[in-house]
C-alpha atoms as a PDB file:
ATOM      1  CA  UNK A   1      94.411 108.835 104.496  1.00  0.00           C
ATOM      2  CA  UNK A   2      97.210 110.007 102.927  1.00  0.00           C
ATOM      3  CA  UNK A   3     100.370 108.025 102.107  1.00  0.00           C
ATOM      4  CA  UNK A   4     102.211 109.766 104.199  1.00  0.00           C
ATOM      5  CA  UNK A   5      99.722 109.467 107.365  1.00  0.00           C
ATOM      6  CA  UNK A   6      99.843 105.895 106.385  1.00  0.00           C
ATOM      7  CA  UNK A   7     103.562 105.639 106.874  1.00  0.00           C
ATOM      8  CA  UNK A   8     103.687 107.451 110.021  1.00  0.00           C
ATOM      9  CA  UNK A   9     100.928 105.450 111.692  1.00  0.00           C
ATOM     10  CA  UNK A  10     102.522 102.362 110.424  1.00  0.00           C
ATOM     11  CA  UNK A  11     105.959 103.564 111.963  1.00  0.00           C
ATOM     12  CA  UNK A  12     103.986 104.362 115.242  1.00  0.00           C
ATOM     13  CA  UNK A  13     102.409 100.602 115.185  1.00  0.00           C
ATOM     14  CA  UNK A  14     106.286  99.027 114.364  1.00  0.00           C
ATOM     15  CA  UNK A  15     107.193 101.264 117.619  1.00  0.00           C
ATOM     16  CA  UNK A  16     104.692 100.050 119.583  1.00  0.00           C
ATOM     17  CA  UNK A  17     105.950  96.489 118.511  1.00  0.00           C
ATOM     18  CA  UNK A  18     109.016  97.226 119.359  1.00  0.00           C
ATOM     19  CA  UNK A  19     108.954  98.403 122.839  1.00  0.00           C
ATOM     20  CA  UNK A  20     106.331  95.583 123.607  1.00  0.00           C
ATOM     21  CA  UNK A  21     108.923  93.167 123.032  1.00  0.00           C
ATOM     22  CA  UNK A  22     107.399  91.483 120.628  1.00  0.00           C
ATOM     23  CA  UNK A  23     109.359  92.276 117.447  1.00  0.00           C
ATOM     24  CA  UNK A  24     110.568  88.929 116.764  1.00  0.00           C
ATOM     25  CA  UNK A  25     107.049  87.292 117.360  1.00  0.00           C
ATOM     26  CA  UNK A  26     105.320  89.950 115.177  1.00  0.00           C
ATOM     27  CA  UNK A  27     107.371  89.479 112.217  1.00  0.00           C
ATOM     28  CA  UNK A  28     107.615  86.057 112.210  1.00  0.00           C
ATOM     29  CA  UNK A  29     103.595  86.298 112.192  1.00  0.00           C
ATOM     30  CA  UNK A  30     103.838  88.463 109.282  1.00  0.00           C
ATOM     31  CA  UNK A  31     106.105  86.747 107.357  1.00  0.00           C
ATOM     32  CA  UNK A  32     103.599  83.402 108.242  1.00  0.00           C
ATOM     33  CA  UNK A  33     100.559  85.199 106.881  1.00  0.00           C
ATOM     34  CA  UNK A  34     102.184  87.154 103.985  1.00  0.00           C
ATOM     35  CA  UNK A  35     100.052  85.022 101.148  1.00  0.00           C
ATOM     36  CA  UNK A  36      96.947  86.103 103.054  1.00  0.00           C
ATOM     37  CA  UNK A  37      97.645  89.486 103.025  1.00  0.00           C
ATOM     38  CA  UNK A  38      94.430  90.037 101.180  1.00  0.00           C
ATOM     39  CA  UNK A  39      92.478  88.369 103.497  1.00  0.00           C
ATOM     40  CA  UNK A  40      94.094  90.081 106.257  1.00  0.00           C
ATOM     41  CA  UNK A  41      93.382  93.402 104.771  1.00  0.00           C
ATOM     42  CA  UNK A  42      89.597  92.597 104.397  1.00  0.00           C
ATOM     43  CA  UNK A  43      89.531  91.296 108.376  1.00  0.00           C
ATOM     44  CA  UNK A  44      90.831  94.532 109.082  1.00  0.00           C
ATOM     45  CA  UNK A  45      87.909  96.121 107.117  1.00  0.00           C
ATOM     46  CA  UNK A  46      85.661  93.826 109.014  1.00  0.00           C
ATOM     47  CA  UNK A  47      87.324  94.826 112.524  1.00  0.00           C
ATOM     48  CA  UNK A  48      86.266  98.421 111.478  1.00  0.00           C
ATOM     49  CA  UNK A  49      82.323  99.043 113.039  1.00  0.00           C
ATOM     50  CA  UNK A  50      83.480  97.471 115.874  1.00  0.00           C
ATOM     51  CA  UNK A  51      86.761  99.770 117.258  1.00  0.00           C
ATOM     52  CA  UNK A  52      85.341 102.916 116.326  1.00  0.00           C
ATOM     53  CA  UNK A  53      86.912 105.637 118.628  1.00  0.00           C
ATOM     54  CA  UNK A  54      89.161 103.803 119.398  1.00  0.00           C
ATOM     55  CA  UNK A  55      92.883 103.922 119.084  1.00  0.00           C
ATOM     56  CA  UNK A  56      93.070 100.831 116.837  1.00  0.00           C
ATOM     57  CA  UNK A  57      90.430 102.022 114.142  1.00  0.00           C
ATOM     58  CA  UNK A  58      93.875 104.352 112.910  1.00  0.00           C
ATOM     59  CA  UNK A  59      95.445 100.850 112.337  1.00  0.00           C
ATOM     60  CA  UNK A  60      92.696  98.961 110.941  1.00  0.00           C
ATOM     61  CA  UNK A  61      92.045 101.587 108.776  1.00  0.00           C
ATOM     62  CA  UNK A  62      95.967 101.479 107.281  1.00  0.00           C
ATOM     63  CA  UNK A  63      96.016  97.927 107.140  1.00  0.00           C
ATOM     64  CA  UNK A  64      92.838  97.610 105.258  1.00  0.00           C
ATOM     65  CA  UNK A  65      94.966  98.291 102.462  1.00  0.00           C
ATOM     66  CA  UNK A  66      97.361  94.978 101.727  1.00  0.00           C
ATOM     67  CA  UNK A  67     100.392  96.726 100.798  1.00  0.00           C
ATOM     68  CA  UNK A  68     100.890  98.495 103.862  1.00  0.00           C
ATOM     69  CA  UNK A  69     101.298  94.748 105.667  1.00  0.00           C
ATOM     70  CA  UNK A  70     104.471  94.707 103.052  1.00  0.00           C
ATOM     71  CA  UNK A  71     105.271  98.014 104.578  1.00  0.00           C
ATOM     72  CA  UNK A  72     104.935  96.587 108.584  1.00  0.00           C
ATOM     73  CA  UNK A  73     107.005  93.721 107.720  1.00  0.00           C
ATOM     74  CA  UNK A  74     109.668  95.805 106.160  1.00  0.00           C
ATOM     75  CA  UNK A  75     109.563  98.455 108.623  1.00  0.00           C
ATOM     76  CA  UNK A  76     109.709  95.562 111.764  1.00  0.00           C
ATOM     77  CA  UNK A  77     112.961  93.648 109.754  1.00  0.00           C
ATOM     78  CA  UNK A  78     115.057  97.127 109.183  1.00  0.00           C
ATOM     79  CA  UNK A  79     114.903  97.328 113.085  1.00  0.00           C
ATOM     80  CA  UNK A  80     115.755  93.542 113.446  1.00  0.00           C
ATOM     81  CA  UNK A  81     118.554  94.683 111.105  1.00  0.00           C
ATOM     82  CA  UNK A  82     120.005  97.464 113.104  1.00  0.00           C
ATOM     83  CA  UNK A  83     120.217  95.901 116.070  1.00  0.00           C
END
């Protein structure tokens, strides 16, 4: 994917956050796990054969990578932010 793809889909995924109400629990998840970013990137990679065709493979496959978590977390606490 390109970076670019990866920012949109990770803007989509913040959205989807967002009007699920669950902004406040997501990032305070993310903020819990940031030291296992790593290790959340390679359960994403795991989570992989087992979604695909499925909406979420799009999202496993961006957050296989363990800076795009940073990205989430950022993207989630500028909305917190503007509110």
């Amino acid at each position: 994917m390109q970076p670019s793809d990866n920012t949109t889909t990770l803007q989509q995924l913040a959205h989807s956050i967002r009007r699920f109400g669950l902004t406040a629990l997501a990032t305070l998840l993310l903020d819990m796990l940031r030291p296992l970013d790593v290790l959340s990137s390679q359960a994403a990679l795991f989570c992989q054969p087992y979604i695909r065709g499925h909406q979420w493979e799009r999202y496993a496959t961006v957050l296989s990578e363990p800076q795009n978590w940073h990205t989430l977390r950022h993207l989630l606490q500028d909305e917190q932010n503007q509110q």
